[in-house]
C-alpha atoms as a PDB file:
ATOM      1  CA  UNK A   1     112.498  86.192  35.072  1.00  0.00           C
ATOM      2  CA  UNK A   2     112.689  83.303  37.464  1.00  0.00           C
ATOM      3  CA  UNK A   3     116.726  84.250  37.756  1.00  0.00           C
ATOM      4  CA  UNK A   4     115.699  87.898  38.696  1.00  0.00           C
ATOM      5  CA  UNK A   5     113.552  85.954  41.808  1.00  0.00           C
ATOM      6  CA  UNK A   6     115.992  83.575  43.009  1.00  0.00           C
ATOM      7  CA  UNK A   7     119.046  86.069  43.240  1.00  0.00           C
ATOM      8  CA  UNK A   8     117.582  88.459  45.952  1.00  0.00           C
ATOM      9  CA  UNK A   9     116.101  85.491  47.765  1.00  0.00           C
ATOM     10  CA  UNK A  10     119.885  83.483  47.410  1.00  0.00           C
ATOM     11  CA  UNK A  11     121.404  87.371  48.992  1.00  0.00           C
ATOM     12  CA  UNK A  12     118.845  87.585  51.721  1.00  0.00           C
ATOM     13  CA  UNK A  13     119.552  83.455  52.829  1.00  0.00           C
ATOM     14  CA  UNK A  14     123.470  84.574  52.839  1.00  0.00           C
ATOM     15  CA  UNK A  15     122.612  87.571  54.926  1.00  0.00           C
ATOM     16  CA  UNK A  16     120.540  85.565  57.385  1.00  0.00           C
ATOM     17  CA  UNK A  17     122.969  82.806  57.113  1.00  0.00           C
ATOM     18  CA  UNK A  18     125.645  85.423  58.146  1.00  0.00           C
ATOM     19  CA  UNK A  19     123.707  87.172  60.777  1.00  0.00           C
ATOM     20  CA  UNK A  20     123.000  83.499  62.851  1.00  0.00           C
ATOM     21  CA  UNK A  21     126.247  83.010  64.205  1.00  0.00           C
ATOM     22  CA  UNK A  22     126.251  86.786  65.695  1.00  0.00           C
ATOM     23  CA  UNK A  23     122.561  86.078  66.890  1.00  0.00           C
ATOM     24  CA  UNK A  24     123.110  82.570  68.362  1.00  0.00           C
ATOM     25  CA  UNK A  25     126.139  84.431  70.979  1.00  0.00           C
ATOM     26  CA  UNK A  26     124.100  86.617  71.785  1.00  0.00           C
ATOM     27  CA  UNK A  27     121.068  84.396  72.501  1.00  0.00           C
ATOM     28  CA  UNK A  28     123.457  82.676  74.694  1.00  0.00           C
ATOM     29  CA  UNK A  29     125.033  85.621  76.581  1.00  0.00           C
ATOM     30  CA  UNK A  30     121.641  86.775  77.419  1.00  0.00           C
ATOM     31  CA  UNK A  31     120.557  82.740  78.741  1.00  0.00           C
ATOM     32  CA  UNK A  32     124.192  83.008  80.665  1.00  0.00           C
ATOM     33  CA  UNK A  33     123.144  86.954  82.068  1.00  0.00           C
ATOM     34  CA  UNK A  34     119.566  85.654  83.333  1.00  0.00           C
ATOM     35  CA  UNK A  35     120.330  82.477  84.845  1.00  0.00           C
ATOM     36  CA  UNK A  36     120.315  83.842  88.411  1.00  0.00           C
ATOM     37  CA  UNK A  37     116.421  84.338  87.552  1.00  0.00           C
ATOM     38  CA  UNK A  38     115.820  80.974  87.788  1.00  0.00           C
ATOM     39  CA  UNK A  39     115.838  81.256  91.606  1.00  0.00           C
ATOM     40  CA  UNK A  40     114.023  83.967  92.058  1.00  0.00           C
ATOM     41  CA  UNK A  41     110.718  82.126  92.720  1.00  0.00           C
ATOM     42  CA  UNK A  42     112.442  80.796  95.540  1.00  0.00           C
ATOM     43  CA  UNK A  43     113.804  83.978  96.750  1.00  0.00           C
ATOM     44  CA  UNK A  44     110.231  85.259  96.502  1.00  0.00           C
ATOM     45  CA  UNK A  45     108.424  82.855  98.604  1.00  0.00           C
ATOM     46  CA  UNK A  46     111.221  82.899 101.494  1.00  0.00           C
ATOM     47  CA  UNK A  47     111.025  86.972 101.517  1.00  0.00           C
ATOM     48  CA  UNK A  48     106.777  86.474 101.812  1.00  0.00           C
ATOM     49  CA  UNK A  49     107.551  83.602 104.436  1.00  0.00           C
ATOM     50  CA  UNK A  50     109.711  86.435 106.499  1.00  0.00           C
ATOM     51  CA  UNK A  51     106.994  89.210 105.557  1.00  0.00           C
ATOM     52  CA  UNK A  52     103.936  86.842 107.230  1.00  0.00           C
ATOM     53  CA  UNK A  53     106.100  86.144 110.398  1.00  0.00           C
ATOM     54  CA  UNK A  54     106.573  89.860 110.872  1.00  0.00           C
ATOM     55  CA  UNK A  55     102.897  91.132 110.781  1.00  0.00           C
ATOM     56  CA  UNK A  56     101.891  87.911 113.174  1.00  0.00           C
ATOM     57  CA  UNK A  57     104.400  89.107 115.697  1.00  0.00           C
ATOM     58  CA  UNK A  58     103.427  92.812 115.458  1.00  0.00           C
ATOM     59  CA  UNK A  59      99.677  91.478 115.384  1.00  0.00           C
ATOM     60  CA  UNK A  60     100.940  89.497 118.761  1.00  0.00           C
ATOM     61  CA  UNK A  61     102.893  92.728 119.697  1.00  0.00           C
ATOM     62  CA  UNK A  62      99.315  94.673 119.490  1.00  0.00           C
ATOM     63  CA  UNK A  63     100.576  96.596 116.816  1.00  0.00           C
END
């Protein structure tokens, strides 16, 4: 009985075991693909600094 447990839980650690290499490159192709997201914060704030000094000039403007 305890054989009939331990074989399908020994085949499911070899298929995970087997799966981890495939998972782990793609885990790092996707941290390699969103990298540039790291500065979008940046990218964010600089477009909102341009978007503020717009409406006071067209507020100056009269507009």
């Amino acid at each position: 009985m305890v054989v009939a447990l331990v074989v399908p839980i020994l085949v499911l650690a070899w298929r995970i075991g087997n799966q981890a290499g495939s998972i782990l490159t793609r885990l790092q192709q996707a941290e390699t693909n969103t990298a540039g997201l790291a500065g979008l914060n940046e990218t964010i704030d600089s477009a909102l600094g341009v978007i503020a000094g717009l409406k006071r000039g067209r507020t100056r403007l009269g507009g």
